[in-house]
PDB file of N, CA and C in Angstrom:
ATOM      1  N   UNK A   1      -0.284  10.706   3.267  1.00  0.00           N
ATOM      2  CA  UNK A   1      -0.739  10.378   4.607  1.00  0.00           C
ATOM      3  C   UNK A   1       0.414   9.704   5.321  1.00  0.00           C
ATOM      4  N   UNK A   2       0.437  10.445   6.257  1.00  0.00           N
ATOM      5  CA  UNK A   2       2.151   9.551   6.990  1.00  0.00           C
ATOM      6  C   UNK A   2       1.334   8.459   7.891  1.00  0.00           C
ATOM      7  N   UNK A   3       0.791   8.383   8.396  1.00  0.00           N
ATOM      8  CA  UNK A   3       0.198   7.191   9.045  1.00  0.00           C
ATOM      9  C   UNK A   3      -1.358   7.066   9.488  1.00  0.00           C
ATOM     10  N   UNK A   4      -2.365   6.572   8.488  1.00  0.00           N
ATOM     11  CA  UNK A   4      -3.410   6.551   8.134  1.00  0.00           C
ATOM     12  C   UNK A   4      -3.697   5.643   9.656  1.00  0.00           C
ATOM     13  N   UNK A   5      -3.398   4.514   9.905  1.00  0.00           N
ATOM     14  CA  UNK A   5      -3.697   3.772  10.997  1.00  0.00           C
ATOM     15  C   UNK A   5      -3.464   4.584  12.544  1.00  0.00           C
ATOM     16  N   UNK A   6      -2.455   5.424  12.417  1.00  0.00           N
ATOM     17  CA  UNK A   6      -1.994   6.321  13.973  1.00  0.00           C
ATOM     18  C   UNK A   6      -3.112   7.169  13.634  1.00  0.00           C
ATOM     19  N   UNK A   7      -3.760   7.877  12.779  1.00  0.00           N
ATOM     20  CA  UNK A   7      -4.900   8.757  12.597  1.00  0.00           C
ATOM     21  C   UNK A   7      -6.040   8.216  13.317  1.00  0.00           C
ATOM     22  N   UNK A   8      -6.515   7.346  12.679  1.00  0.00           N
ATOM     23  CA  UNK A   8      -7.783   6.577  12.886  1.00  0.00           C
ATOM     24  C   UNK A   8      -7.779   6.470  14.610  1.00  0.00           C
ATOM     25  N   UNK A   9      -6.745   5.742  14.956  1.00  0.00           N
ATOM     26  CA  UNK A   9      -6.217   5.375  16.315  1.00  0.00           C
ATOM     27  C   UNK A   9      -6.831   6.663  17.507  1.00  0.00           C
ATOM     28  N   UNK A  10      -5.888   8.240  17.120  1.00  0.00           N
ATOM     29  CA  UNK A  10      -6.151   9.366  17.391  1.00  0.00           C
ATOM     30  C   UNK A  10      -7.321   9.464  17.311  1.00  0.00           C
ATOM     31  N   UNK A  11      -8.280   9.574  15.851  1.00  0.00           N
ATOM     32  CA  UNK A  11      -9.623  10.228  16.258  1.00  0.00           C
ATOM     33  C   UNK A  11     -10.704   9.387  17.020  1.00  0.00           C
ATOM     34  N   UNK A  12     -10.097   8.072  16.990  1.00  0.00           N
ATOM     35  CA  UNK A  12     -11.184   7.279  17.875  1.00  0.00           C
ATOM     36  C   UNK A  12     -11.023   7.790  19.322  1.00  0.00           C
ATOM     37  N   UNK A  13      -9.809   8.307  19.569  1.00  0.00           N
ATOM     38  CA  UNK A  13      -9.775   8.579  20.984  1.00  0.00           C
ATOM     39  C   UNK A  13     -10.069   9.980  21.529  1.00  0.00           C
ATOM     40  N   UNK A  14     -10.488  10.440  20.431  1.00  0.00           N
ATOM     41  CA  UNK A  14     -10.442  12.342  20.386  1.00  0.00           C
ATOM     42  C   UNK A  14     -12.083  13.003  20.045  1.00  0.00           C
ATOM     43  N   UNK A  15     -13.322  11.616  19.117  1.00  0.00           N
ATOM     44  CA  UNK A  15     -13.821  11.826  18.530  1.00  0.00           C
ATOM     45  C   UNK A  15     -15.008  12.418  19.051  1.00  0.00           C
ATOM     46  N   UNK A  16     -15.449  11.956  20.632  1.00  0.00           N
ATOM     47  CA  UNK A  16     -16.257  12.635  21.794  1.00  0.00           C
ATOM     48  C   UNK A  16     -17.598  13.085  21.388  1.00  0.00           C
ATOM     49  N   UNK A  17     -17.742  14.537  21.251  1.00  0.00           N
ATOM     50  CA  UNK A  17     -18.800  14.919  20.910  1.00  0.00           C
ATOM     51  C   UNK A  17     -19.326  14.756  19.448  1.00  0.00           C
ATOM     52  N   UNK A  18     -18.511  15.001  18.859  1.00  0.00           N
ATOM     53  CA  UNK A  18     -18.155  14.911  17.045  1.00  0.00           C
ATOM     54  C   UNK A  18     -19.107  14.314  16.604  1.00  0.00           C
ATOM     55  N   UNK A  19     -19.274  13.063  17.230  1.00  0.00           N
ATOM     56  CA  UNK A  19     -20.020  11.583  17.093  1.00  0.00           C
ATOM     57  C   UNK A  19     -19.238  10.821  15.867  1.00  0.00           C
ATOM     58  N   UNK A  20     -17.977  11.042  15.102  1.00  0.00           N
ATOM     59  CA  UNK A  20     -17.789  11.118  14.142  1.00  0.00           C
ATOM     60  C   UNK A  20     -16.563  11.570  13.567  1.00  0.00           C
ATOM     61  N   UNK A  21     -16.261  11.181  12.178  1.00  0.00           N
ATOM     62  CA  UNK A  21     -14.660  11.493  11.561  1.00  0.00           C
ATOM     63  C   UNK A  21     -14.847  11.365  10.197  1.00  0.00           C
ATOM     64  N   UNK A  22     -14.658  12.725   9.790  1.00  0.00           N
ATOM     65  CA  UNK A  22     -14.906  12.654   8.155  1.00  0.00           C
ATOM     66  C   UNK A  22     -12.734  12.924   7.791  1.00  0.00           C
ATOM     67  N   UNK A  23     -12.420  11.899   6.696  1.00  0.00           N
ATOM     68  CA  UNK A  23     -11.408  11.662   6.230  1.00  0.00           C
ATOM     69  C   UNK A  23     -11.047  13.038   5.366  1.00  0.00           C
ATOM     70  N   UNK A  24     -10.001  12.820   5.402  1.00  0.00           N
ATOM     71  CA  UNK A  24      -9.008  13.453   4.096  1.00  0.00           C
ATOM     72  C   UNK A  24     -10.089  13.152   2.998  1.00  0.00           C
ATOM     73  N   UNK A  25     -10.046  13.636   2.027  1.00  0.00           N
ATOM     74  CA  UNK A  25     -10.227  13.765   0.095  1.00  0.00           C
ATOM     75  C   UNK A  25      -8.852  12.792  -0.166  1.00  0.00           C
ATOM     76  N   UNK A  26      -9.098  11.419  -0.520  1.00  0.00           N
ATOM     77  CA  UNK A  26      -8.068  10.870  -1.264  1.00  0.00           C
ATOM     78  C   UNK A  26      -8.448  10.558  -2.683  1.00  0.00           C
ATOM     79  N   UNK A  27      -7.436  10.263  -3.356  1.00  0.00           N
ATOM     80  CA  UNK A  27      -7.212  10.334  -5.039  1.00  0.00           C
ATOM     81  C   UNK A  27      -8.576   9.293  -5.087  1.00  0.00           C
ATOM     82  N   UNK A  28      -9.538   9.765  -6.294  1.00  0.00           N
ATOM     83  CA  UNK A  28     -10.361   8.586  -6.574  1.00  0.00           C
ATOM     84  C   UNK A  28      -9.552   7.240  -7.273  1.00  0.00           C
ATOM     85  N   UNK A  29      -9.395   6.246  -6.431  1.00  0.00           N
ATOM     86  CA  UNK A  29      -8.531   4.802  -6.984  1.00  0.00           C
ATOM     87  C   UNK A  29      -9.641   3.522  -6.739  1.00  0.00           C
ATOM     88  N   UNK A  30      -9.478   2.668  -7.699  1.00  0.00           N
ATOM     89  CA  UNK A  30      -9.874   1.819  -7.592  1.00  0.00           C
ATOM     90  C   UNK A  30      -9.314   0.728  -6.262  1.00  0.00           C
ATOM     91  N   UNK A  31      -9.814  -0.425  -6.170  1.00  0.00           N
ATOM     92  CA  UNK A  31      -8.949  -1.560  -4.856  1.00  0.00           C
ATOM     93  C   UNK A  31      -7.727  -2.284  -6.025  1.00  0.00           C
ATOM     94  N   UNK A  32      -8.188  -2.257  -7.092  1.00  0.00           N
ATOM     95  CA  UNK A  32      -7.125  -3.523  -7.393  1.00  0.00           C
ATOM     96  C   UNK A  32      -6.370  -2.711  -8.803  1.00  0.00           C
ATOM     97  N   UNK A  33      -5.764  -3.072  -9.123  1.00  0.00           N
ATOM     98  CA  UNK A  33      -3.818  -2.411  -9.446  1.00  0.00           C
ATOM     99  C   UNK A  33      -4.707  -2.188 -11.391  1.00  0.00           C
ATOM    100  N   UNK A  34      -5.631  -2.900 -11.675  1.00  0.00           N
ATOM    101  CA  UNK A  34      -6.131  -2.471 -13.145  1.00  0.00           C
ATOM    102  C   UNK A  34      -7.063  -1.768 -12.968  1.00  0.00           C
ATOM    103  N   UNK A  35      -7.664  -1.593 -12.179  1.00  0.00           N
ATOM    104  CA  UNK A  35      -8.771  -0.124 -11.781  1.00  0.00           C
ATOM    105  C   UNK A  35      -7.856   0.951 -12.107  1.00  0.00           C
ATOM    106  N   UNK A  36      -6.633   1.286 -11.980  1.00  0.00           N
ATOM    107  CA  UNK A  36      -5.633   2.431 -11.755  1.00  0.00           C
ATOM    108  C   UNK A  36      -4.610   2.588 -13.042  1.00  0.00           C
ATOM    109  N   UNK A  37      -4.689   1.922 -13.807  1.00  0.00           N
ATOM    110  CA  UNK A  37      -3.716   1.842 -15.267  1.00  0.00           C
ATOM    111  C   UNK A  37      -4.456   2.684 -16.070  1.00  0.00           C
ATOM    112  N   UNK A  38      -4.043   4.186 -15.912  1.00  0.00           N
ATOM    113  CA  UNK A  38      -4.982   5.239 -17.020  1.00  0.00           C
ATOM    114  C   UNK A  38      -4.161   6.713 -16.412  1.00  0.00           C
ATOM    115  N   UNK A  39      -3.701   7.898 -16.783  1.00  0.00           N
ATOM    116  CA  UNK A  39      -3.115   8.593 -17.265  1.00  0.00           C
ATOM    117  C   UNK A  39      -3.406   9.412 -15.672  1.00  0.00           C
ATOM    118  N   UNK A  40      -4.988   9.354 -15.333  1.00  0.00           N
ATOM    119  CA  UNK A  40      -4.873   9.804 -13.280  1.00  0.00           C
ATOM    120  C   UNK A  40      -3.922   9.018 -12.594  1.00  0.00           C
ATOM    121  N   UNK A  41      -4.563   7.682 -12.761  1.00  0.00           N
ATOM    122  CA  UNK A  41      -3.386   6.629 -11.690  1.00  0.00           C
ATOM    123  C   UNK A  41      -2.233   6.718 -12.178  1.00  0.00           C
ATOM    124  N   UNK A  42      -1.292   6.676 -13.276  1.00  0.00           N
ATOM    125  CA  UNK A  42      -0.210   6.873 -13.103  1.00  0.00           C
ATOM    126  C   UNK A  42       0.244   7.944 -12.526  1.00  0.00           C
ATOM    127  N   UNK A  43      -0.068   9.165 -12.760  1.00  0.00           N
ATOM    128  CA  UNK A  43       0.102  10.373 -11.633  1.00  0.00           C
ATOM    129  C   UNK A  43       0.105  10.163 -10.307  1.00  0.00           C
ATOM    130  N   UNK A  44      -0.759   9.972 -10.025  1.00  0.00           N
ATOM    131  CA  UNK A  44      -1.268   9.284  -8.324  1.00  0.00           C
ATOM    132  C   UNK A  44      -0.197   8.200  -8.405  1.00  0.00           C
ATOM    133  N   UNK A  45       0.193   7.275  -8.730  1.00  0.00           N
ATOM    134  CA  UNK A  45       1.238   6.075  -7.927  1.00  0.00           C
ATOM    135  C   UNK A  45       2.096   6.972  -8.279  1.00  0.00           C
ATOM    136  N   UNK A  46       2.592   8.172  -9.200  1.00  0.00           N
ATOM    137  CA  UNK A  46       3.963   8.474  -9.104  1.00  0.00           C
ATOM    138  C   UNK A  46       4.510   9.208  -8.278  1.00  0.00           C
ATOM    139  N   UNK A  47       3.282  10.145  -7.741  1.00  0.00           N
ATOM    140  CA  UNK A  47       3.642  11.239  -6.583  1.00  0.00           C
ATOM    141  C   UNK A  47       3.681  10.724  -5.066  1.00  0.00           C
ATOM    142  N   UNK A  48       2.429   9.269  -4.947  1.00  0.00           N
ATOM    143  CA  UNK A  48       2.324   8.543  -3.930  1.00  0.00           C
ATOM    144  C   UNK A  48       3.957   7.615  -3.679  1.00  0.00           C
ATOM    145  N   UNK A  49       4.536   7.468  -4.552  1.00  0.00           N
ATOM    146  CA  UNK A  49       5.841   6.552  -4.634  1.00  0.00           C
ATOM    147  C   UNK A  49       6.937   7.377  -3.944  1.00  0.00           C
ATOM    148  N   UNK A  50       6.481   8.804  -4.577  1.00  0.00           N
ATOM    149  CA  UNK A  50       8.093   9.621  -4.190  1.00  0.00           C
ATOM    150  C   UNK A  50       7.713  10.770  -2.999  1.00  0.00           C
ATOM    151  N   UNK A  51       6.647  10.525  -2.826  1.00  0.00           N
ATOM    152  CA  UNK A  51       6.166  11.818  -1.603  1.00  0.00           C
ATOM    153  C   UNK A  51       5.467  10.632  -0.548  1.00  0.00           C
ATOM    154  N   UNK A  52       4.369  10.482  -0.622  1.00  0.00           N
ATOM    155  CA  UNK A  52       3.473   9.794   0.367  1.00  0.00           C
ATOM    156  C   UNK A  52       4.348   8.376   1.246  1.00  0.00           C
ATOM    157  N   UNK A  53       4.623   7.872   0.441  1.00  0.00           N
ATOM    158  CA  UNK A  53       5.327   6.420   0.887  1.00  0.00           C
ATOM    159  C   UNK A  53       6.514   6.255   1.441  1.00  0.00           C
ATOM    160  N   UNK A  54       7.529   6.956   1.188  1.00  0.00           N
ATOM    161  CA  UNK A  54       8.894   7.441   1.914  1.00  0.00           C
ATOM    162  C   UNK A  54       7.859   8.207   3.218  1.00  0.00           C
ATOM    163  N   UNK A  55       7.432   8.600   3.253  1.00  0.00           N
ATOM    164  CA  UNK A  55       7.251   9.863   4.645  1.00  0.00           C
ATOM    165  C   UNK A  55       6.261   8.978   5.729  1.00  0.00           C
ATOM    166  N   UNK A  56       5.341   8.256   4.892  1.00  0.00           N
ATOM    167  CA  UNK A  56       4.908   6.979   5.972  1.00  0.00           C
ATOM    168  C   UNK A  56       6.245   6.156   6.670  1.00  0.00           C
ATOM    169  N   UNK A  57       6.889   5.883   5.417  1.00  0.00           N
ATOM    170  CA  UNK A  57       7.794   4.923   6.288  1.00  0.00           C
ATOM    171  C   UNK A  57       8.520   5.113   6.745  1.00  0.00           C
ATOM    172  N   UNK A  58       8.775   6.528   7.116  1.00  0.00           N
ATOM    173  CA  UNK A  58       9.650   7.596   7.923  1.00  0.00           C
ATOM    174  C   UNK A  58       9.399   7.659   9.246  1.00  0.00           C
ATOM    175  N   UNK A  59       7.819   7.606   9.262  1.00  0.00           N
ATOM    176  CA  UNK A  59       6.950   7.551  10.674  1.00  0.00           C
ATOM    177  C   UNK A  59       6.101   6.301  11.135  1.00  0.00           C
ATOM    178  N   UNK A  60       6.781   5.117  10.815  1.00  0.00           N
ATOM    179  CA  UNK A  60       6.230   4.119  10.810  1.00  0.00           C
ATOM    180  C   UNK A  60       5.134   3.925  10.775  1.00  0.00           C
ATOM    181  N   UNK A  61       4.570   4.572   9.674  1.00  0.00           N
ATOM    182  CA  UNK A  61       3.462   4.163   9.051  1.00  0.00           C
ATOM    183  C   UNK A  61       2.908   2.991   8.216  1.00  0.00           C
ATOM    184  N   UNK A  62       1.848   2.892   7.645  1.00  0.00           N
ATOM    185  CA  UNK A  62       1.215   1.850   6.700  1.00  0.00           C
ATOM    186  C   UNK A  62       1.848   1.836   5.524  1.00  0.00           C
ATOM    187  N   UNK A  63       1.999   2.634   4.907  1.00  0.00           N
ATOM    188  CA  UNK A  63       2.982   3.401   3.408  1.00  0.00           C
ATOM    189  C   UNK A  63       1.645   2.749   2.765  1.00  0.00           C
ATOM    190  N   UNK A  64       0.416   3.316   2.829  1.00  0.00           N
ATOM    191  CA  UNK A  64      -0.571   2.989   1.533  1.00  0.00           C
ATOM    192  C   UNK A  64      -0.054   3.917   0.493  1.00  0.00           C
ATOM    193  N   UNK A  65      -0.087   5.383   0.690  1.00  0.00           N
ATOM    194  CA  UNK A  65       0.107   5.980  -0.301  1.00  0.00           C
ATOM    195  C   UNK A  65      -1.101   6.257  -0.935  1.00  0.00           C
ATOM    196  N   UNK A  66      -1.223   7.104  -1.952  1.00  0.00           N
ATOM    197  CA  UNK A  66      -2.708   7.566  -2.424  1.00  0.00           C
ATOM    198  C   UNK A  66      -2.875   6.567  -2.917  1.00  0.00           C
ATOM    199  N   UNK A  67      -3.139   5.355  -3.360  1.00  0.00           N
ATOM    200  CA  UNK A  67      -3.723   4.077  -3.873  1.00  0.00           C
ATOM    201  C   UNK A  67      -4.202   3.187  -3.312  1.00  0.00           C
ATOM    202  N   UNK A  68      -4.645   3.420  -2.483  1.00  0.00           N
ATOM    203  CA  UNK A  68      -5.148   2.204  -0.773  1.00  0.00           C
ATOM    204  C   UNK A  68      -6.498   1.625  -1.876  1.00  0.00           C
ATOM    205  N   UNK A  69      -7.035   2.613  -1.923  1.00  0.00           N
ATOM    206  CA  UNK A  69      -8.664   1.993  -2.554  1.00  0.00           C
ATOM    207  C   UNK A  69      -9.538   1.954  -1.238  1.00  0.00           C
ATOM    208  N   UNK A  70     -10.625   1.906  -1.870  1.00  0.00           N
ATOM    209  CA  UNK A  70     -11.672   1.958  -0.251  1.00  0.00           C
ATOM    210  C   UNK A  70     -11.662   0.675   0.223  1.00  0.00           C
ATOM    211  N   UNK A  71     -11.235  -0.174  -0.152  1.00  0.00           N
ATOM    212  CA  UNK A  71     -11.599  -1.251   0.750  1.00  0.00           C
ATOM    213  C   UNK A  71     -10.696  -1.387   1.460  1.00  0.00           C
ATOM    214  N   UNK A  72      -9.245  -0.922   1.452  1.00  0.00           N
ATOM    215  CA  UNK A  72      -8.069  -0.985   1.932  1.00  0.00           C
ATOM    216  C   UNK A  72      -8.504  -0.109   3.619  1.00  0.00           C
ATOM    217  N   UNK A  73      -8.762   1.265   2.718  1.00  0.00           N
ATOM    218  CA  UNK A  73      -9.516   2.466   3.805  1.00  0.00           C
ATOM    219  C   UNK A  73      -9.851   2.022   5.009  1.00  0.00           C
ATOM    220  N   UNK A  74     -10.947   1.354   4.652  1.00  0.00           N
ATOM    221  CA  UNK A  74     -11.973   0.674   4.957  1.00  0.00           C
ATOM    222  C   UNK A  74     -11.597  -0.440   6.153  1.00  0.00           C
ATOM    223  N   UNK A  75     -11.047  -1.388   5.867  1.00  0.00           N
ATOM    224  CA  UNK A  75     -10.129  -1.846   6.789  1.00  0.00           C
ATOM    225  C   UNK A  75      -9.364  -1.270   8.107  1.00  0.00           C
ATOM    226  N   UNK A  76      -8.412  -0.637   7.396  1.00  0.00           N
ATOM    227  CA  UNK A  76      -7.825   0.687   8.673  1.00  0.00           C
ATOM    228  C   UNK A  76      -8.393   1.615   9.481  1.00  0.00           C
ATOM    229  N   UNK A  77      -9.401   2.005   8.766  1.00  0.00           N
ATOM    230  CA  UNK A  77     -10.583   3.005  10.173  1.00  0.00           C
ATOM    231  C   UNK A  77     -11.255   1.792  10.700  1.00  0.00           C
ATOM    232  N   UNK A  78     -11.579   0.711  10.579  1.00  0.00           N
ATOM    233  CA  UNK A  78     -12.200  -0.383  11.470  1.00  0.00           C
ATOM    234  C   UNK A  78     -10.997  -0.797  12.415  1.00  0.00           C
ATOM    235  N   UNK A  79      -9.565  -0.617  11.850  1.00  0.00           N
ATOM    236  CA  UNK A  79      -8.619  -0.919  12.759  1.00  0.00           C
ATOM    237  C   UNK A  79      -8.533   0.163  13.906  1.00  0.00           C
ATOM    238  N   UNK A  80      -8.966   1.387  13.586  1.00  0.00           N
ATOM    239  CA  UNK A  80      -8.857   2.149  14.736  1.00  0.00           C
ATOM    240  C   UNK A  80     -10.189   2.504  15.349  1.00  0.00           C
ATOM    241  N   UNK A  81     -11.182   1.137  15.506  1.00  0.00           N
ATOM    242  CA  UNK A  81     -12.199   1.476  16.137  1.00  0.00           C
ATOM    243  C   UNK A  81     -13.328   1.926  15.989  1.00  0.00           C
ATOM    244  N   UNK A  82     -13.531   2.132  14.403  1.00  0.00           N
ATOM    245  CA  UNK A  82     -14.452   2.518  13.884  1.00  0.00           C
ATOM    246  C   UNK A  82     -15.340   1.736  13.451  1.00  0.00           C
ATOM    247  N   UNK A  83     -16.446   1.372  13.279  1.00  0.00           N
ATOM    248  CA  UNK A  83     -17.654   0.460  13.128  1.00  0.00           C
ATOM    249  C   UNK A  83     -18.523   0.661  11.735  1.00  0.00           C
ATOM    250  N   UNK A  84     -19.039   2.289  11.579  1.00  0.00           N
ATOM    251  CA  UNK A  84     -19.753   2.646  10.711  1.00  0.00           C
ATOM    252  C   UNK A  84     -18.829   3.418   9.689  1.00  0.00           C
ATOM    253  N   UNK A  85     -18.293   2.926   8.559  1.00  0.00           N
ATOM    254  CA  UNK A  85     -18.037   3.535   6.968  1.00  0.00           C
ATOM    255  C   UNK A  85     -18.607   3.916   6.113  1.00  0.00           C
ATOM    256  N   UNK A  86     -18.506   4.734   5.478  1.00  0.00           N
ATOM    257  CA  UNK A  86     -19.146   5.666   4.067  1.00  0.00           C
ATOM    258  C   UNK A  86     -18.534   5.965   3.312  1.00  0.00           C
ATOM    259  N   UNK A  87     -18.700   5.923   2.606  1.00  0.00           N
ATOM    260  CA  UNK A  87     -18.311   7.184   1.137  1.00  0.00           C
ATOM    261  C   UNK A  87     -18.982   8.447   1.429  1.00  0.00           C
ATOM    262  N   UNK A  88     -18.903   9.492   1.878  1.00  0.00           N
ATOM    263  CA  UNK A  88     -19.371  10.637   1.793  1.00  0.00           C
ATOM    264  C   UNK A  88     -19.936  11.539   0.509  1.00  0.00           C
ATOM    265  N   UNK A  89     -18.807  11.870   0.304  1.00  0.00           N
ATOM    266  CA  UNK A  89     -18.982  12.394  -1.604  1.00  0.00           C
ATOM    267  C   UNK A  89     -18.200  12.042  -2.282  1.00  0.00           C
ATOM    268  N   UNK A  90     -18.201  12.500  -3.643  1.00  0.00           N
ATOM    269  CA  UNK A  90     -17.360  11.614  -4.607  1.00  0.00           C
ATOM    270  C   UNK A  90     -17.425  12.842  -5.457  1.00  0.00           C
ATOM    271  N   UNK A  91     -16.277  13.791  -5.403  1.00  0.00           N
ATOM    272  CA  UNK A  91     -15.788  14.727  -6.242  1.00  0.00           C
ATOM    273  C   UNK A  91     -15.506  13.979  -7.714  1.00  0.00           C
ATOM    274  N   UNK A  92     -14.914  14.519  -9.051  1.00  0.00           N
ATOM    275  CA  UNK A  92     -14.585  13.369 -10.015  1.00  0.00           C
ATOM    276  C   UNK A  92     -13.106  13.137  -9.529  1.00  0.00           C
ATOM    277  N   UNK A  93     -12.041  13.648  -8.617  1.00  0.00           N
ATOM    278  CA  UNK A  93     -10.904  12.531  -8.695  1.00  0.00           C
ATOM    279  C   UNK A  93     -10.197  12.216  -7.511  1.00  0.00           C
ATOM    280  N   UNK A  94     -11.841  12.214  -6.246  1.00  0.00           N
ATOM    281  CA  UNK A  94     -11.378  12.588  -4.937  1.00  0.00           C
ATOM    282  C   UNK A  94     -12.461  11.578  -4.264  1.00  0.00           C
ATOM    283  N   UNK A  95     -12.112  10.899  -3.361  1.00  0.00           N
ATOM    284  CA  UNK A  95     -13.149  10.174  -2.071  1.00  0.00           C
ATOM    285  C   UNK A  95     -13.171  10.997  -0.765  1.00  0.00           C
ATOM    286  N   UNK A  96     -14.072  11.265  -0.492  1.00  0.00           N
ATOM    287  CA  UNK A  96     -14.576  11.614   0.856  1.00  0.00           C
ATOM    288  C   UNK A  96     -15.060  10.598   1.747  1.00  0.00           C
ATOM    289  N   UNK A  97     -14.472   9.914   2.525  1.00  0.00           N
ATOM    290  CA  UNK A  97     -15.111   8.752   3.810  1.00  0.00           C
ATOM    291  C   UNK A  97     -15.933   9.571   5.234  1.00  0.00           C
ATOM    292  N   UNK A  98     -16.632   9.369   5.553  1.00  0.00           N
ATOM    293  CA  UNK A  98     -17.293   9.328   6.761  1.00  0.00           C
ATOM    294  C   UNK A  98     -16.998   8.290   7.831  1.00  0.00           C
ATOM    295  N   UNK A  99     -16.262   8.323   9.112  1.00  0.00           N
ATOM    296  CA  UNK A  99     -16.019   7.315   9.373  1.00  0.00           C
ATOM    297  C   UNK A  99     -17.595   7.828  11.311  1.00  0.00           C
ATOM    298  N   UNK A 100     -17.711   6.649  11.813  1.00  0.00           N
ATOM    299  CA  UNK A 100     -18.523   7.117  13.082  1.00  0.00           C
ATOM    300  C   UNK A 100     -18.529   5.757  13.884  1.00  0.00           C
ATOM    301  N   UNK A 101     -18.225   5.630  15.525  1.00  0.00           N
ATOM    302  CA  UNK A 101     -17.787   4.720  16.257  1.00  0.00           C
ATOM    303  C   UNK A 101     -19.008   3.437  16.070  1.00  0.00           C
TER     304      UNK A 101
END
């Protein structure tokens, strides 16, 4: 995600009829750094380290990277205006958010 916060920002201002903003599929991660010590999360912080996080901070982005965790998420779509959060679905190694003004 090159800039999760310029997103949010965008669909609050785009979201109109929609009523609504369903997220990207991000890596299923826990919020805190021992939720993620197991053979997925190391994958996920390694590809998030050398792909996701350079290219945020390329575009002055947040640089979460696939490891934000929902509460992190969660935070940043309220930063761009969003009020109502969800979990949508929960694939086994994927989050779906619902975000709505």
């Amino acid at each position: 995600m090159v800039s999760q916060v310029k997103l949010e920002e965008f669909l609050g201002k785009v979201e109109g009829d929609m009523g609504g903003a369903c997220g990207t599929p991000l890596a299923f991660v826990g919020d805190r750094l021992e939720d993620n010590l197991n053979l997925l999360g190391w994958m996920f912080y390694s590809a998030s380290s050398t792909i996701c996080v350079p290219a945020s901070f390329g575009h002055d982005g947040a640089a979460l990277g696939a490891q934000a965790g929902e509460a992190k998420i969660k935070e940043v779509v309220a930063g761009g205006g969003f009020t109502k959060f969800r979990r949508a679905t929960q694939p086994p190694t994927n989050m779906v958010f619902e975000a709505r003004p």
